[in-house]
C-alpha atoms as a PDB file:
ATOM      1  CA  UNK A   1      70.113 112.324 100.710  1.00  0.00           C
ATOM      2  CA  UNK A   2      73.897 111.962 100.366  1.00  0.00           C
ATOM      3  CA  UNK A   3      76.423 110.424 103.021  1.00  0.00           C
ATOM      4  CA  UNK A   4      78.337 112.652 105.461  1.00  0.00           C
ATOM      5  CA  UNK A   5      81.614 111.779 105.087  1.00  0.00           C
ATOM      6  CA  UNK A   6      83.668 111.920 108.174  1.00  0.00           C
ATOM      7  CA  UNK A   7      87.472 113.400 106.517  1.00  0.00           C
ATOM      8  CA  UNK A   8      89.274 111.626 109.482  1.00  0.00           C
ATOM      9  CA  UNK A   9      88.006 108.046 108.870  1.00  0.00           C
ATOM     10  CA  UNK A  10      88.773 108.179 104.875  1.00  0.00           C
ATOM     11  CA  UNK A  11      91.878 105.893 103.726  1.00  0.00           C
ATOM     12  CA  UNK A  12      93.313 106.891 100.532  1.00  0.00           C
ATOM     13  CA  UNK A  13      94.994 104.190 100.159  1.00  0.00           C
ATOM     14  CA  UNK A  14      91.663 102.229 100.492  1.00  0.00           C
ATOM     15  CA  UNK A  15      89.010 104.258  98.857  1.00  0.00           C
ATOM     16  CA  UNK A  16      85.396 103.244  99.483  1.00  0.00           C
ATOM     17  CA  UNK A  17      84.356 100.699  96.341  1.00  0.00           C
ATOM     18  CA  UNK A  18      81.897 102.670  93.891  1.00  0.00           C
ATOM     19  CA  UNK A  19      79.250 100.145  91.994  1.00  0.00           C
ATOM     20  CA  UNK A  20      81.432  99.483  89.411  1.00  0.00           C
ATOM     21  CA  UNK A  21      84.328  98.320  90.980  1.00  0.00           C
ATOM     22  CA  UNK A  22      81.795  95.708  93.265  1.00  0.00           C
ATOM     23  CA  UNK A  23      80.407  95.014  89.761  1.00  0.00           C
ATOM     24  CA  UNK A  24      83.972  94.047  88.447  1.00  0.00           C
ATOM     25  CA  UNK A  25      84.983  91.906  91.622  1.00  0.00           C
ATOM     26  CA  UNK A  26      84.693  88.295  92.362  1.00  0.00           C
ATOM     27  CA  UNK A  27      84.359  86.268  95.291  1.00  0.00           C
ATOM     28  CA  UNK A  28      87.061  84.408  97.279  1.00  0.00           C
ATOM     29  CA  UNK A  29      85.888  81.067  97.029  1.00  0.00           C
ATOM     30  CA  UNK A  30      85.476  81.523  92.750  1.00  0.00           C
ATOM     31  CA  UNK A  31      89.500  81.627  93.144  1.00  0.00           C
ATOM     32  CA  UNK A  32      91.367  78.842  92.082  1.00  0.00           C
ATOM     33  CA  UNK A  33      92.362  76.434  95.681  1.00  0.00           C
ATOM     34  CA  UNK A  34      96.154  77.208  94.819  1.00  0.00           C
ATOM     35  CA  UNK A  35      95.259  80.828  94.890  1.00  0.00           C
ATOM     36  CA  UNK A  36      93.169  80.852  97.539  1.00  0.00           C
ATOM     37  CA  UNK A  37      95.911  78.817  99.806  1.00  0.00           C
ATOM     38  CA  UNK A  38      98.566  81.457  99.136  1.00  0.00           C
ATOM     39  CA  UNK A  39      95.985  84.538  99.495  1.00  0.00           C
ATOM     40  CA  UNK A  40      94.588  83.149 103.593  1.00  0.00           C
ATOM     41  CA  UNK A  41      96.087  85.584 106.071  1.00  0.00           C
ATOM     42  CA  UNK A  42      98.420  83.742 108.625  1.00  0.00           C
ATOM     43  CA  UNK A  43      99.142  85.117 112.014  1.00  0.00           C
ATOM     44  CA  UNK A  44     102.726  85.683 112.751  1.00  0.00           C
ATOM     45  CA  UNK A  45     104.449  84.829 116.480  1.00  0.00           C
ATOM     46  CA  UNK A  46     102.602  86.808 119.230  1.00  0.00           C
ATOM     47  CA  UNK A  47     104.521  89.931 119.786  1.00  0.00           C
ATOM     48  CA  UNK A  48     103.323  90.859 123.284  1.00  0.00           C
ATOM     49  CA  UNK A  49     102.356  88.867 126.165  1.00  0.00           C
ATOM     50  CA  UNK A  50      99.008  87.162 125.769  1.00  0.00           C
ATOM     51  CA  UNK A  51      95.644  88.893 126.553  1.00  0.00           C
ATOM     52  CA  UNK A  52      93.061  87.541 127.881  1.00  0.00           C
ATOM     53  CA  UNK A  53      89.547  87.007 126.052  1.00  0.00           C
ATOM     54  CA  UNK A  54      86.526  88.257 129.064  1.00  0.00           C
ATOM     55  CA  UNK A  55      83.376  89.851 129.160  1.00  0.00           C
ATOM     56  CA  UNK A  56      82.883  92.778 131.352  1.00  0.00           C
ATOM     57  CA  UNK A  57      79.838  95.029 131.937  1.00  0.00           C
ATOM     58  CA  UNK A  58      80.428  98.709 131.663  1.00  0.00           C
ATOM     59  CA  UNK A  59      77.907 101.749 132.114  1.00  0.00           C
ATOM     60  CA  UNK A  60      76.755 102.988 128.439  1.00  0.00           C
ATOM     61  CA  UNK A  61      78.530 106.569 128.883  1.00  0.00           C
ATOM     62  CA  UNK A  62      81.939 104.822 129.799  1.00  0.00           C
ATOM     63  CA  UNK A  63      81.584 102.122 126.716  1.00  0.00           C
ATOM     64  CA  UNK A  64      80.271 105.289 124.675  1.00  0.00           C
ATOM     65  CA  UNK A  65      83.286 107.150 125.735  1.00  0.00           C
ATOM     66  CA  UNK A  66      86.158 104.882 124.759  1.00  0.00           C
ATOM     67  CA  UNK A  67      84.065 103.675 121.250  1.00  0.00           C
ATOM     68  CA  UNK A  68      84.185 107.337 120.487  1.00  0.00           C
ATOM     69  CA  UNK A  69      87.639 107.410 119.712  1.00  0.00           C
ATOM     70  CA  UNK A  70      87.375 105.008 117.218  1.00  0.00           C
ATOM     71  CA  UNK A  71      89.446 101.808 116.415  1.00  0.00           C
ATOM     72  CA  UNK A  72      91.470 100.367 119.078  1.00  0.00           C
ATOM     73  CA  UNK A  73      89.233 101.293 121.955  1.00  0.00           C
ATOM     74  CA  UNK A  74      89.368  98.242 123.404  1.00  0.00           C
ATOM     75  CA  UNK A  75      93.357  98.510 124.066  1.00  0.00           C
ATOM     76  CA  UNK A  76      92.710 102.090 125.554  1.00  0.00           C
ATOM     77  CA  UNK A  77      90.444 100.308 127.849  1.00  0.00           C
ATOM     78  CA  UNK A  78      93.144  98.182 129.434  1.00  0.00           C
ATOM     79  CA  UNK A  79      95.685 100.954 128.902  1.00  0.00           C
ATOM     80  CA  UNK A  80      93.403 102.998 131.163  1.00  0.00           C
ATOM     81  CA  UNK A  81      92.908 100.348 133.091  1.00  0.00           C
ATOM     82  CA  UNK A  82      96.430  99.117 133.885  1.00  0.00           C
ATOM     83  CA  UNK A  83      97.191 103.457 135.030  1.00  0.00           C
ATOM     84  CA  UNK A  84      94.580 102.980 137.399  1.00  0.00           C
ATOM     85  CA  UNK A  85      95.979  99.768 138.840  1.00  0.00           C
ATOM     86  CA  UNK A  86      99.630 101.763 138.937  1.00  0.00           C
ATOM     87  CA  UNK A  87      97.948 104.501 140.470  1.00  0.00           C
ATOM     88  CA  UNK A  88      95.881 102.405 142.845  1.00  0.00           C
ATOM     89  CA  UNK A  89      98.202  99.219 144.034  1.00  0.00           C
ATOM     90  CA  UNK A  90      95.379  96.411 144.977  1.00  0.00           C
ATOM     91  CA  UNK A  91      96.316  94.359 148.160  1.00  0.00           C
ATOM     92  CA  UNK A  92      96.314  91.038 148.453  1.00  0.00           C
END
């Protein structure tokens, strides 16, 4: 049975590995220290404001919605969030 490949998530620039090339690779921690030092990632400054880490419960068709449209649904969350809060001033 062979894969369906979806044409809008494939990268190019980042083909999926084939055997070989996972044959050919090695693992992070078989890198020299030095190596391994200059290769961690490091965050740059925070370009926006802060966000706020939270757990919220959602119905299944709303989470299903927004993880539909792939990466990033989490920011269209709050995105649609923050309209309704322009559209819908809370008191207080």
């Amino acid at each position: 049975m062979s894969k369906k490949i979806n044409a809008e998530m494939v990268d190019e620039e980042n083909p999926e590995w084939t055997d070989e090339m996972v044959s050919q690779s090695v693992s992070f921690d078989s890198l020299p220290a030095s190596l391994r030092e200059k290769l961690k990632p490091t965050r740059g400054p925070q370009k926006a404001p802060l966000k706020v880490a939270t757990t919220i419960r959602l119905s299944p068709d709303v989470m299903d919605a927004f993880k539909s449209t792939g990466k990033g649904w989490q920011t269209r969350v709050d995105m649609a969030l923050r309209e309704w809060l322009a559209e819908h001033p809370l008191g207080g």
